[in-house]
N, C-alpha and C. Protein backbone atom coordinates (compact mmCIF):
# COMPACT_ATOMS: atom_id res chain seq x y z
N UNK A 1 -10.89 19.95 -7.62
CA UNK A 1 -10.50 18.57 -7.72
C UNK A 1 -11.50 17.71 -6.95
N UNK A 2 -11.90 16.82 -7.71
CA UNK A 2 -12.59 15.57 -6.54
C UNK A 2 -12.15 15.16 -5.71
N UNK A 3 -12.61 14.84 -4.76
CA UNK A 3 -12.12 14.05 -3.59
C UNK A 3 -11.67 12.33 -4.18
N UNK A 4 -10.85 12.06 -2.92
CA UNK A 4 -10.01 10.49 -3.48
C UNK A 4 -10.03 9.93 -2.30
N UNK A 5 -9.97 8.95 -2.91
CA UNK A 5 -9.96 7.54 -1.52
C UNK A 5 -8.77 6.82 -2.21
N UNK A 6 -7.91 6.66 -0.87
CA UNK A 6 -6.92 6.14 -0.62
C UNK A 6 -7.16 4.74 0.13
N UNK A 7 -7.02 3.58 -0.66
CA UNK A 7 -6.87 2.58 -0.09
C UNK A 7 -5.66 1.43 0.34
N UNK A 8 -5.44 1.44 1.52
CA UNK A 8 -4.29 0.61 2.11
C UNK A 8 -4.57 -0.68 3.12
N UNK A 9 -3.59 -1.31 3.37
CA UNK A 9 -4.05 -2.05 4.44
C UNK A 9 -2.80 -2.36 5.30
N UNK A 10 -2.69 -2.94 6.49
CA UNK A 10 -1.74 -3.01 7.43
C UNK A 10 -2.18 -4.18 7.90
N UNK A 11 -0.58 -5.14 8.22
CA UNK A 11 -0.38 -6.32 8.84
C UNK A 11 0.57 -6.39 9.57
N UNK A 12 0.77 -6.33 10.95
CA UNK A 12 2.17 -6.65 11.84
C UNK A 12 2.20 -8.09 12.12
N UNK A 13 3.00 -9.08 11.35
CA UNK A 13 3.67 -10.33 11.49
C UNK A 13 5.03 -10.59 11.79
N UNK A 14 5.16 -11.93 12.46
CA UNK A 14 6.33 -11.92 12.98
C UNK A 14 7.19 -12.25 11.52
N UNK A 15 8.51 -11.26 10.77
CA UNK A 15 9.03 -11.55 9.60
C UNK A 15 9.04 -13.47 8.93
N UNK A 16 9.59 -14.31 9.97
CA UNK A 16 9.77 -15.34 9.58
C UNK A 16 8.13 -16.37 9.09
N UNK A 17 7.16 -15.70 9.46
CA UNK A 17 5.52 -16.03 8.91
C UNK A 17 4.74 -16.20 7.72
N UNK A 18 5.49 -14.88 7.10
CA UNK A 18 4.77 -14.27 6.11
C UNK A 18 5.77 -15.10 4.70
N UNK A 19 4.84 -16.00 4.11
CA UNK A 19 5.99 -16.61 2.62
C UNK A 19 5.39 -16.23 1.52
N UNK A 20 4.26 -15.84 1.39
CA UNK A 20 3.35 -14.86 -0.39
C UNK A 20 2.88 -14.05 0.29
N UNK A 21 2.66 -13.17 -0.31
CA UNK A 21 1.65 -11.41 -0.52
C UNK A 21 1.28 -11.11 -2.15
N UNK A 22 0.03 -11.53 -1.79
CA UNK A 22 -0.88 -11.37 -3.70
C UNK A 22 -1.46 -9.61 -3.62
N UNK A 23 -1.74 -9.24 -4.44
CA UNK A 23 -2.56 -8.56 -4.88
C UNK A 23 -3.59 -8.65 -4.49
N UNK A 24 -4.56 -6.81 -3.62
CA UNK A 24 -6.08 -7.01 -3.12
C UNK A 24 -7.08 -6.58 -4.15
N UNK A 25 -8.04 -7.09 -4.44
CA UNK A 25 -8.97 -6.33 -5.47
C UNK A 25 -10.00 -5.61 -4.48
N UNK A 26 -9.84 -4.41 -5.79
CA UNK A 26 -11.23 -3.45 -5.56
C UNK A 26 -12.21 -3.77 -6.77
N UNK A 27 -13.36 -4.08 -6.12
CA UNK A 27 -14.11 -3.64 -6.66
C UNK A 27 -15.23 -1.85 -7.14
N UNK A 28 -15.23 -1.73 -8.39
CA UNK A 28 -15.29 -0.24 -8.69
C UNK A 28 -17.05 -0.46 -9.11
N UNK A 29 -17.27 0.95 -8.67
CA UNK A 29 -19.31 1.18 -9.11
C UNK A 29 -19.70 0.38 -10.70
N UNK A 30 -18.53 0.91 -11.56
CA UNK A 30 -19.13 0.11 -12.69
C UNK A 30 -19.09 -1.71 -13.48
N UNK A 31 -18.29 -1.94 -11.91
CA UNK A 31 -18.65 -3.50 -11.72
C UNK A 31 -17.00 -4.25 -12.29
N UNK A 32 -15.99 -3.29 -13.03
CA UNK A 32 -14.79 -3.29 -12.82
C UNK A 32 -13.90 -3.15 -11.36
N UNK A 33 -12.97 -4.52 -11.84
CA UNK A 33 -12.20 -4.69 -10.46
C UNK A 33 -11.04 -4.00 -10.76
N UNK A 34 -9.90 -3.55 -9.95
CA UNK A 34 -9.07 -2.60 -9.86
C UNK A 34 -7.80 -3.42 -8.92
N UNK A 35 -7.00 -3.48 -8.90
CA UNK A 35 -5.89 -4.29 -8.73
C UNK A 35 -4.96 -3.48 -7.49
N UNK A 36 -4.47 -3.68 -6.46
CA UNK A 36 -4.14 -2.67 -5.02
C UNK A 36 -2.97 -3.61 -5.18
N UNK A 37 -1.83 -3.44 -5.44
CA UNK A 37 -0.40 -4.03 -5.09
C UNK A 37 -0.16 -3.46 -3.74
N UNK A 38 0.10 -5.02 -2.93
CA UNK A 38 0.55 -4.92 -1.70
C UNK A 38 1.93 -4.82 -1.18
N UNK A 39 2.40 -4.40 -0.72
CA UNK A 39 4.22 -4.24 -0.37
C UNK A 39 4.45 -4.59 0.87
N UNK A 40 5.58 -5.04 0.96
CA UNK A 40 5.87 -5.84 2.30
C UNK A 40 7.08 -4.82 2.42
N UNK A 41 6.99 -4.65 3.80
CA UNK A 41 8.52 -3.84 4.71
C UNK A 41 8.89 -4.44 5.95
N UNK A 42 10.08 -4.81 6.08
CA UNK A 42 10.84 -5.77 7.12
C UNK A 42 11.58 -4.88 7.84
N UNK A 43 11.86 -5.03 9.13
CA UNK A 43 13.24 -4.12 9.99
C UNK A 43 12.59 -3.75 11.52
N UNK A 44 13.46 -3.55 12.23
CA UNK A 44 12.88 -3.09 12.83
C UNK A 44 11.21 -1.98 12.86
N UNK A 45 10.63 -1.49 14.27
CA UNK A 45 9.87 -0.53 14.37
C UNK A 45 10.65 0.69 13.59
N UNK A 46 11.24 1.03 13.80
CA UNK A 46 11.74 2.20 13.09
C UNK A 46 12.37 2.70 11.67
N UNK A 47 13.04 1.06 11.52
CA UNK A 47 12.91 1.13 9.60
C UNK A 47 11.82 1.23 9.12
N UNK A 48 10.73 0.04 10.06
CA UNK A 48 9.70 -0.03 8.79
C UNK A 48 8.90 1.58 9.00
N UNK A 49 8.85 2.31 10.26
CA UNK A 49 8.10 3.84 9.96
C UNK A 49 9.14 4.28 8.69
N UNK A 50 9.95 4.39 8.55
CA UNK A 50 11.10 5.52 7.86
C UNK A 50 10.76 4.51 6.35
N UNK A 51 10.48 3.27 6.11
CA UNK A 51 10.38 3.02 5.05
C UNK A 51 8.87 3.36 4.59
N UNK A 52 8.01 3.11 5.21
CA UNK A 52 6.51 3.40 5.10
C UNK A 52 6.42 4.97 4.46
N UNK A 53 6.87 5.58 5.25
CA UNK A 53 7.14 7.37 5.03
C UNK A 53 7.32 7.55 3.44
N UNK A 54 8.52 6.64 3.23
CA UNK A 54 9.62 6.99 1.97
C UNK A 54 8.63 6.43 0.84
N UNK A 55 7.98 5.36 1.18
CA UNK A 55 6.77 4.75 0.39
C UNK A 55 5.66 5.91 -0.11
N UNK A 56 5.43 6.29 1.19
CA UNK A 56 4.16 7.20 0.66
C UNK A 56 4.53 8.66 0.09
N UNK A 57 5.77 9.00 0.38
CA UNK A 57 6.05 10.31 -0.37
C UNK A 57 6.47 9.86 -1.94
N UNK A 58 6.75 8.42 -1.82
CA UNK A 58 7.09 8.34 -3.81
C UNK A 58 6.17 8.25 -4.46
N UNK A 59 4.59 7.59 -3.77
CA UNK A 59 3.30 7.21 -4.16
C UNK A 59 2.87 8.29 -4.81
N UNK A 60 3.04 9.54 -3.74
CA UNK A 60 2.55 10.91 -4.46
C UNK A 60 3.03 11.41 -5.44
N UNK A 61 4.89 11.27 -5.35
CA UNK A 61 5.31 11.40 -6.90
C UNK A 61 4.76 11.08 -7.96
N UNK A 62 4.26 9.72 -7.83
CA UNK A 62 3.43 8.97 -9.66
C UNK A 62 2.83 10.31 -9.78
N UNK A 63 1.80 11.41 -8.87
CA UNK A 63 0.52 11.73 -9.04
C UNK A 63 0.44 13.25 -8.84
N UNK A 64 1.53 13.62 -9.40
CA UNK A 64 1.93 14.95 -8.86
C UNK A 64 0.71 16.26 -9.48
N UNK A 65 -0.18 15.64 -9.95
CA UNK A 65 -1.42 16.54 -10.32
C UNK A 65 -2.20 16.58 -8.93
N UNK A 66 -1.90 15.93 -8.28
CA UNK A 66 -3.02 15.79 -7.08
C UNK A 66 -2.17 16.52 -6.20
């Protein structure tokens, strides 16, 4: 299997701050952009680990060849 790059990004704001979250583009080698849906998680420190978690184990679901 090829190797993969996983791209994410992280923001700690105070909840009442944050009023849109767009979509980040990648740009790809053959000059196509690629679309990174961003997700927002609210709750305490400890929801948002336990939601982050639950996030990334469904991510892998889509991709269960990998």
């Amino acid at each position: 299997m090829a190797n993969l790059t996983l791209i994410y990004g992280m923001r700690l704001l105070p909840s009442e701050e944050a009023i849109e979250v767009g979509d980040a583009l990648v740009t790809l080698k053959n000059g196509k952009q690629a679309h990174v849906t961003m997700h927002v998680l609210e709750g305490s420190r400890e929801e948002i680990e336990n939601q982050l978690r639950q996030s990334i184990e469904a991510f892998f679901d889509f991709y269960p060849e990998i």
